[in-house]
N, C-alpha and C. Protein backbone atom coordinates (compact mmCIF):
# COMPACT_ATOMS: atom_id res chain seq x y z
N UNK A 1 361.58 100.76 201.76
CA UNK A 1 361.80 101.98 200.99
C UNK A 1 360.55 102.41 200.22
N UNK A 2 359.54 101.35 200.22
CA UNK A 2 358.64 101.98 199.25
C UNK A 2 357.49 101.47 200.41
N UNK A 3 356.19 102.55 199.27
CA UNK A 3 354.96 102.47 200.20
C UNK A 3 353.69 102.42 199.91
N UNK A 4 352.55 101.40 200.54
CA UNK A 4 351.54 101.61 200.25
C UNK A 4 351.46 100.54 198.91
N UNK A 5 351.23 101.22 197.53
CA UNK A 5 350.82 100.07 196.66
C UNK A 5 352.02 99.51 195.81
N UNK A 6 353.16 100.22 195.97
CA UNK A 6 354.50 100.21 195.39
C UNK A 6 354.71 99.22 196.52
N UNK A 7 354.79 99.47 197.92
CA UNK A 7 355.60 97.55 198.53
C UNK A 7 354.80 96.93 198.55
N UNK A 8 353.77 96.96 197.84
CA UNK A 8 352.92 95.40 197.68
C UNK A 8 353.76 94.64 196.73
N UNK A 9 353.54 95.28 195.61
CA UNK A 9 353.94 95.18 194.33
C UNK A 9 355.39 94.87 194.31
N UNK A 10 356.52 95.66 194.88
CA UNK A 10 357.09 94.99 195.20
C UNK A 10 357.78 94.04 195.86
N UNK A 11 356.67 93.90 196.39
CA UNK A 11 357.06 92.25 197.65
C UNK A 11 356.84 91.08 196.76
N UNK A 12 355.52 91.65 195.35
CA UNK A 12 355.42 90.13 194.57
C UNK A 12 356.54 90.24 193.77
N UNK A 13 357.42 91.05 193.27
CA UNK A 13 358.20 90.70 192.20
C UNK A 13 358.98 89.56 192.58
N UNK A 14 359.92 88.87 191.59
CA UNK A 14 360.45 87.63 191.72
C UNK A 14 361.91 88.45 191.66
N UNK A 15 362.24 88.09 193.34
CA UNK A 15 363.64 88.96 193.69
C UNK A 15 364.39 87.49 194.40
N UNK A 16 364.09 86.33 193.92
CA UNK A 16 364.87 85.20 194.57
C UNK A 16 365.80 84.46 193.72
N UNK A 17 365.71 84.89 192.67
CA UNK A 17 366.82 84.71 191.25
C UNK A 17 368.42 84.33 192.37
N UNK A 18 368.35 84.79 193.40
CA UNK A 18 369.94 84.52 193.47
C UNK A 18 370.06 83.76 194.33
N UNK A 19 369.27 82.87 194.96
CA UNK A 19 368.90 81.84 195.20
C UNK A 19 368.49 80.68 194.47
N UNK A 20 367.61 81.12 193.52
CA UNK A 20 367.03 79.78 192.52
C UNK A 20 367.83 80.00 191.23
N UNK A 21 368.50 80.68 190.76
CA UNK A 21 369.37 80.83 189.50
C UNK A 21 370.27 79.86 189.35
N UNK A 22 370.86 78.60 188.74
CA UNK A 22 371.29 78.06 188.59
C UNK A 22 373.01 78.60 188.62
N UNK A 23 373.09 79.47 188.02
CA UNK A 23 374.55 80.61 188.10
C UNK A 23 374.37 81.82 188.23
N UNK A 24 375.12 82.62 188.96
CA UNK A 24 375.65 83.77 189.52
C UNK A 24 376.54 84.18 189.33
N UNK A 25 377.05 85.26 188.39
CA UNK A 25 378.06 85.69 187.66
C UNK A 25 378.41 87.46 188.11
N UNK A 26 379.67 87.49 188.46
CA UNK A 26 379.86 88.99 189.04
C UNK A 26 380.51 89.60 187.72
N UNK A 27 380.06 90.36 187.11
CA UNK A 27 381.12 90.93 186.38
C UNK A 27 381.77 92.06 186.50
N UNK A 28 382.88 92.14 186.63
CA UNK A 28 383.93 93.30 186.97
C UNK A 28 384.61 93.73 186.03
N UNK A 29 385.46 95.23 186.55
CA UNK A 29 386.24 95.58 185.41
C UNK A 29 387.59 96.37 186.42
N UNK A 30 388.94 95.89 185.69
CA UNK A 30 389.71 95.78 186.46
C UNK A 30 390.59 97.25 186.12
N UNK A 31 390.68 98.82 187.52
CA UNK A 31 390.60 99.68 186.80
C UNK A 31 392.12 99.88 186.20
N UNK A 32 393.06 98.57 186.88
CA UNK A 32 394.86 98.75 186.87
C UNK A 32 395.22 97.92 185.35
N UNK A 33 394.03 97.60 184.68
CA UNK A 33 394.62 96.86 183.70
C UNK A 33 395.08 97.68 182.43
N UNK A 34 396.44 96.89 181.82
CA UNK A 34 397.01 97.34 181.09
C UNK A 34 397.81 98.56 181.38
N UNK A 35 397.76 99.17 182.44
CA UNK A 35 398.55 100.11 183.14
C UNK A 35 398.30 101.59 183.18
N UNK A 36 398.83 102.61 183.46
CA UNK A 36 398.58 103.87 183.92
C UNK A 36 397.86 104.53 182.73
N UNK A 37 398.53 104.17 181.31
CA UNK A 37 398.01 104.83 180.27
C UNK A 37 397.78 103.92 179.44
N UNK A 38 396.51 103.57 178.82
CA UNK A 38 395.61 102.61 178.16
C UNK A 38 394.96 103.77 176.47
N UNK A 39 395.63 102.68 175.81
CA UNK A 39 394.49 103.43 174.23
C UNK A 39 393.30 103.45 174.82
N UNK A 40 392.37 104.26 174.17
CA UNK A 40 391.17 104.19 174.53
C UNK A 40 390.30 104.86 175.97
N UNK A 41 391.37 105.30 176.75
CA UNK A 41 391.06 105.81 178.03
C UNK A 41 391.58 106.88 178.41
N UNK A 42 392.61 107.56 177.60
CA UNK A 42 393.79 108.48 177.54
C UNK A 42 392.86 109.72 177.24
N UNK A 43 391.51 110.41 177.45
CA UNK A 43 390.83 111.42 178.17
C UNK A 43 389.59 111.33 178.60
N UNK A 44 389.34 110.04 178.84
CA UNK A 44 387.56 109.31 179.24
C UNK A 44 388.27 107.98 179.89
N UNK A 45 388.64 107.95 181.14
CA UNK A 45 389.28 107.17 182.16
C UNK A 45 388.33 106.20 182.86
N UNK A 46 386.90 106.37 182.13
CA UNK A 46 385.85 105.09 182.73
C UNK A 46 385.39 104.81 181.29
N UNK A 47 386.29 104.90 180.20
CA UNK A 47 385.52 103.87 179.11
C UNK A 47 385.84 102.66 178.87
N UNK A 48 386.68 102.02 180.18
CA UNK A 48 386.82 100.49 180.64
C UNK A 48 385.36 100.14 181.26
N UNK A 49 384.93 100.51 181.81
CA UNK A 49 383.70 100.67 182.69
C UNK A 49 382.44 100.52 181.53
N UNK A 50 382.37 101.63 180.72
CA UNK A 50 381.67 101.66 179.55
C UNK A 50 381.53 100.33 178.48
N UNK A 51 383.01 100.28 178.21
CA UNK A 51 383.46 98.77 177.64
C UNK A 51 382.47 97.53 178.69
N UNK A 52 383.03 97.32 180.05
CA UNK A 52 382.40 96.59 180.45
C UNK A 52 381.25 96.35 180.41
N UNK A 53 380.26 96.83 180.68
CA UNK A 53 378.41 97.11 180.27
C UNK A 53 377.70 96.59 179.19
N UNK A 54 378.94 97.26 178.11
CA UNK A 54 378.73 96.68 176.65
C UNK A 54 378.81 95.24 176.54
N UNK A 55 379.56 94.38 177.40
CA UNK A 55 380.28 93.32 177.57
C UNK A 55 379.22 92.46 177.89
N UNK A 56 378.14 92.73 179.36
CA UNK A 56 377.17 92.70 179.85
C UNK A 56 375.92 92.62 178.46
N UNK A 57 376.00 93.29 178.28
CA UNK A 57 374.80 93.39 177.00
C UNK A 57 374.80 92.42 176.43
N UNK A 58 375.98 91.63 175.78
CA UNK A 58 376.43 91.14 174.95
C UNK A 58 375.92 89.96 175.40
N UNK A 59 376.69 89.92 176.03
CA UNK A 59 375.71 87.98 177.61
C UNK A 59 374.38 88.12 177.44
N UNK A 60 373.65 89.37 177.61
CA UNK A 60 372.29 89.16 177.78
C UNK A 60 371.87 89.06 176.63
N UNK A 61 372.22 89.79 175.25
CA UNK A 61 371.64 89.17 174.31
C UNK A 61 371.36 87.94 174.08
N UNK A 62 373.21 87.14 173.74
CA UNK A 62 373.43 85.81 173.68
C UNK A 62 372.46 85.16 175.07
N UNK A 63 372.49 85.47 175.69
CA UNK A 63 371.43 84.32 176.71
C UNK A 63 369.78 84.05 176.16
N UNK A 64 369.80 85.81 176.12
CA UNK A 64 368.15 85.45 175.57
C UNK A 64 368.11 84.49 174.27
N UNK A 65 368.54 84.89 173.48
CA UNK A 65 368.74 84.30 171.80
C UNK A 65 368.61 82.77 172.25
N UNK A 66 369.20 82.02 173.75
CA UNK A 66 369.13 80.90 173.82
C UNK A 66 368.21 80.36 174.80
N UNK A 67 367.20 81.26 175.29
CA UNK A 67 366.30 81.06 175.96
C UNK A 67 366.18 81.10 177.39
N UNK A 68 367.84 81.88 177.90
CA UNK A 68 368.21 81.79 179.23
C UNK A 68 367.96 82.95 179.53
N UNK A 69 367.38 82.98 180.85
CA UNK A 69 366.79 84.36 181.40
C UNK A 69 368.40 85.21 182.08
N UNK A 70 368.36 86.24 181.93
CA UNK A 70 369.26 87.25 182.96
C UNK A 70 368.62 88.33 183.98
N UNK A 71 368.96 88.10 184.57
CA UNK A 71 368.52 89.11 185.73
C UNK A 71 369.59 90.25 186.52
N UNK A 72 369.58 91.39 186.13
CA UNK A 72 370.66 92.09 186.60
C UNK A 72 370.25 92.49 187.51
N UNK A 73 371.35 91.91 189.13
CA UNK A 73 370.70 92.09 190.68
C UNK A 73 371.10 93.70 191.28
N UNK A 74 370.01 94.24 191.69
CA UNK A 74 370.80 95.80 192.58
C UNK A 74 370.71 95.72 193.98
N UNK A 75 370.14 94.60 194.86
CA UNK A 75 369.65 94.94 196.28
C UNK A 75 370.77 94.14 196.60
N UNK A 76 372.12 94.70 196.55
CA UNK A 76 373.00 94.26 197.90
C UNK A 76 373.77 96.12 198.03
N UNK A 77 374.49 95.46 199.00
CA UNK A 77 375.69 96.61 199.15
C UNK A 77 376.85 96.32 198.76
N UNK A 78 377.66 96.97 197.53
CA UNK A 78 379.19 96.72 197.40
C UNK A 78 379.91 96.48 198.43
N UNK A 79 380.04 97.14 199.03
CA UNK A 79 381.24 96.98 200.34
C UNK A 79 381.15 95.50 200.92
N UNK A 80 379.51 94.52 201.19
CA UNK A 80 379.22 93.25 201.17
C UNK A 80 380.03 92.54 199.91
N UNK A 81 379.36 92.51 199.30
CA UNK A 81 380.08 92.52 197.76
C UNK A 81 381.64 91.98 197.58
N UNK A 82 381.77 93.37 198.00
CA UNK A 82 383.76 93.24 197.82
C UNK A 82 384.36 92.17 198.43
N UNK A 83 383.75 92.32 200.10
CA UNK A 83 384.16 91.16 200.99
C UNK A 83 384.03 89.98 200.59
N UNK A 84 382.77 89.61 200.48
CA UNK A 84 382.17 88.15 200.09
C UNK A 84 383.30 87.92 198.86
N UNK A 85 383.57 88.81 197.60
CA UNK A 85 384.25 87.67 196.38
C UNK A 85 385.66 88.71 196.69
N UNK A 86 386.06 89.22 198.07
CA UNK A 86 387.41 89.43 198.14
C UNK A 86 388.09 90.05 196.88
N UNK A 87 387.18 91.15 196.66
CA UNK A 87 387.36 92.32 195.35
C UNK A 87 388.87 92.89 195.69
N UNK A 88 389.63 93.22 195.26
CA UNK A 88 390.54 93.95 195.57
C UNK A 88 390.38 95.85 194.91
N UNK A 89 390.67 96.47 195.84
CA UNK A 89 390.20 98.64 195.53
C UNK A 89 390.15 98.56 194.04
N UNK A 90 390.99 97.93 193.27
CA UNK A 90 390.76 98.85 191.59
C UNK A 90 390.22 98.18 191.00
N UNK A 91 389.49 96.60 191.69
CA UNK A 91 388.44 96.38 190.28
C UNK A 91 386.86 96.56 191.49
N UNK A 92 386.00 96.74 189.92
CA UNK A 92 385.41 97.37 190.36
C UNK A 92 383.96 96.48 189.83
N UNK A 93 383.34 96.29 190.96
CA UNK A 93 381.93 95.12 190.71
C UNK A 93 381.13 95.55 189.42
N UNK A 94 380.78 95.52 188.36
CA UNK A 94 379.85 96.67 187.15
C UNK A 94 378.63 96.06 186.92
N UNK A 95 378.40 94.22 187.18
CA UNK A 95 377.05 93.90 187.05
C UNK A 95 377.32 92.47 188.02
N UNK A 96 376.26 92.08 188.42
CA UNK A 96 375.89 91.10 189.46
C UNK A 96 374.57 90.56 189.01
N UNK A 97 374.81 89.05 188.16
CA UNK A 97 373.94 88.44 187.60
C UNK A 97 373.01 87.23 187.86
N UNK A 98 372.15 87.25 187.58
CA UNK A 98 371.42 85.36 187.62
C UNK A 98 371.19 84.83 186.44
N UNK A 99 371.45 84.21 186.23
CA UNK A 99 371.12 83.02 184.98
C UNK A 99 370.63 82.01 184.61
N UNK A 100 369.63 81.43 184.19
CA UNK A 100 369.37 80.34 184.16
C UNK A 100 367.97 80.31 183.27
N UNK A 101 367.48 78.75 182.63
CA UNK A 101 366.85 78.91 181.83
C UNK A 101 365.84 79.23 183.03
N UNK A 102 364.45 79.69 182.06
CA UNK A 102 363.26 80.07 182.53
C UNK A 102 362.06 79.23 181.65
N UNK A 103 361.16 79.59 182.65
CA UNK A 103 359.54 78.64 182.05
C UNK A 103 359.16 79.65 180.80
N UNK A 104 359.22 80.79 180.76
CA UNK A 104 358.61 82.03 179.77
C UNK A 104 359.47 82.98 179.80
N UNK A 105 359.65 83.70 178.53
CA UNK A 105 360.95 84.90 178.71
C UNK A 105 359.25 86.14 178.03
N UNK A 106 359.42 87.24 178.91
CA UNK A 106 358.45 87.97 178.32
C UNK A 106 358.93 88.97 177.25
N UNK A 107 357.51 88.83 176.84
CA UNK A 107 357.93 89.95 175.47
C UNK A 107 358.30 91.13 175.42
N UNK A 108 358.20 91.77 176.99
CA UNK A 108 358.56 93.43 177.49
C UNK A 108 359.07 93.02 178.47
N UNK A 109 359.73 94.08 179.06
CA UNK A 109 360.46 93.73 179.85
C UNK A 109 359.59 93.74 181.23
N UNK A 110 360.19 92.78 182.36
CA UNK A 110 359.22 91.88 183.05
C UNK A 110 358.77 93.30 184.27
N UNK A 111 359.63 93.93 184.66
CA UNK A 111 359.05 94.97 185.26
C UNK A 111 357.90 96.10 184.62
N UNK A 112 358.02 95.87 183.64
CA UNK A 112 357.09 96.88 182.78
C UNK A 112 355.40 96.21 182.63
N UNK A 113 355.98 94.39 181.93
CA UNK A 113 354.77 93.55 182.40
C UNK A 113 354.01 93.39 184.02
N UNK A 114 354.70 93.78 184.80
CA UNK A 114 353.98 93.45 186.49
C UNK A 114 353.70 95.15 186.52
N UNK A 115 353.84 96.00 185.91
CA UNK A 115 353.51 97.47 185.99
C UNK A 115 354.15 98.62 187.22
N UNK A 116 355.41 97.90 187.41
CA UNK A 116 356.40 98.67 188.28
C UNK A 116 356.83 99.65 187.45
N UNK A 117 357.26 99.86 186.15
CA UNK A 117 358.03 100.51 185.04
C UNK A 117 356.85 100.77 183.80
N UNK A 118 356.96 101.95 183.12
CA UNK A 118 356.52 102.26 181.66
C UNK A 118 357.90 102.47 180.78
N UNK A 119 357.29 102.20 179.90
CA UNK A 119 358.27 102.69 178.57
C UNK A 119 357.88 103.52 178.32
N UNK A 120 358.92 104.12 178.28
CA UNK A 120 359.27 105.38 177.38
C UNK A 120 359.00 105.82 176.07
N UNK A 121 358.32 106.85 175.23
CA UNK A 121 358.49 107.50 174.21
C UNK A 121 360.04 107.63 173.50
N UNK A 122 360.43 106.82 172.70
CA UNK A 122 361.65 107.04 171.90
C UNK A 122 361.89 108.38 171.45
N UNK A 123 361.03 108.84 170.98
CA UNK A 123 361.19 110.13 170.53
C UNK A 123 361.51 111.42 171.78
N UNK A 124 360.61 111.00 173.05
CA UNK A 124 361.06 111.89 174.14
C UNK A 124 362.04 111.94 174.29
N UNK A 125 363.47 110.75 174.01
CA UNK A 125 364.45 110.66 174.74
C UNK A 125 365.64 110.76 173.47
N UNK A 126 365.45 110.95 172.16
CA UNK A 126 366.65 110.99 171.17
C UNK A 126 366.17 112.54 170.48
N UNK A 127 367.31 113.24 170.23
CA UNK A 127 367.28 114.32 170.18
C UNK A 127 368.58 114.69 169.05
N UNK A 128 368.15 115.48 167.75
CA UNK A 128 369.03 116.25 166.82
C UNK A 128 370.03 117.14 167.33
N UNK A 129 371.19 117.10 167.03
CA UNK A 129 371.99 118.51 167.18
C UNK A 129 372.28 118.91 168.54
N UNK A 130 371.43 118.95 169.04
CA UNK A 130 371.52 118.99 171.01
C UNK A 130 370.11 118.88 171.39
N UNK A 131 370.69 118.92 172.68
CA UNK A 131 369.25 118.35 173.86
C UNK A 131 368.16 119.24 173.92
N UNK A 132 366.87 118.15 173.94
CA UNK A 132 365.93 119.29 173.86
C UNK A 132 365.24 119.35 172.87
């Protein structure tokens, strides 16, 4: 998918985490739970989904805080996915993880350190009153 100095670059990144990760954690969110009408979802019907992420965050904090690396994986296909951990239609895969301690946790985030990614201007992206 990529070309020239982008698949160099990314041929070195370290994409074997789900192989060498000590654990592999799917996290899902189940969309039948609690039933047709749920507090909290009764006119925003993916803030289970939302919830979940937050959930996610939460792991990755607590991991780092203990020196354990996370790696949130994107190169498969759901539909693989589903099969392999026998997902059933309403839950729904939301993060696909690696875990495990590491030799160095970097101080930016590790795509930004190998220079695949920049950060962003905070200020470009938060905005008063409305967008813009």
């Amino acid at each position: 998918m990529f070309e020239g100095e982008r698949r160099a670059l990314y041929s070195r990144l370290k994409l074997q985490g789900i192989c060498d990760a000590p654990l592999n954690l799917c996290i899902t969110c189940d969309r039948d739970r609690g039933g047709h009408v749920v507090l909290g979802r009764t006119h925003d019907h993916d803030t289970d989904l939302y919830s979940t992420v937050c959930a996610v965050q939460n792991l990755w904090l607590a991991a780092r805080a203990e020196g354990v690396g996370v790696g949130w994986v994107s190169i498969f296909h759901e539909t693989d996915l589903r099969r392999i951990l026998a997902l059933p239609d309403h839950v729904v895969p939301v993060a696909y993880l690696c875990l495990g301690y590491v030799r160095e946790l970097y101080d930016a985030p590790e795509l930004e350190s190998h220079g695949w990614a920049r950060k962003f201007a905070l200020n470009n992206m938060v905005f008063t009153d409305r967008w813009g």
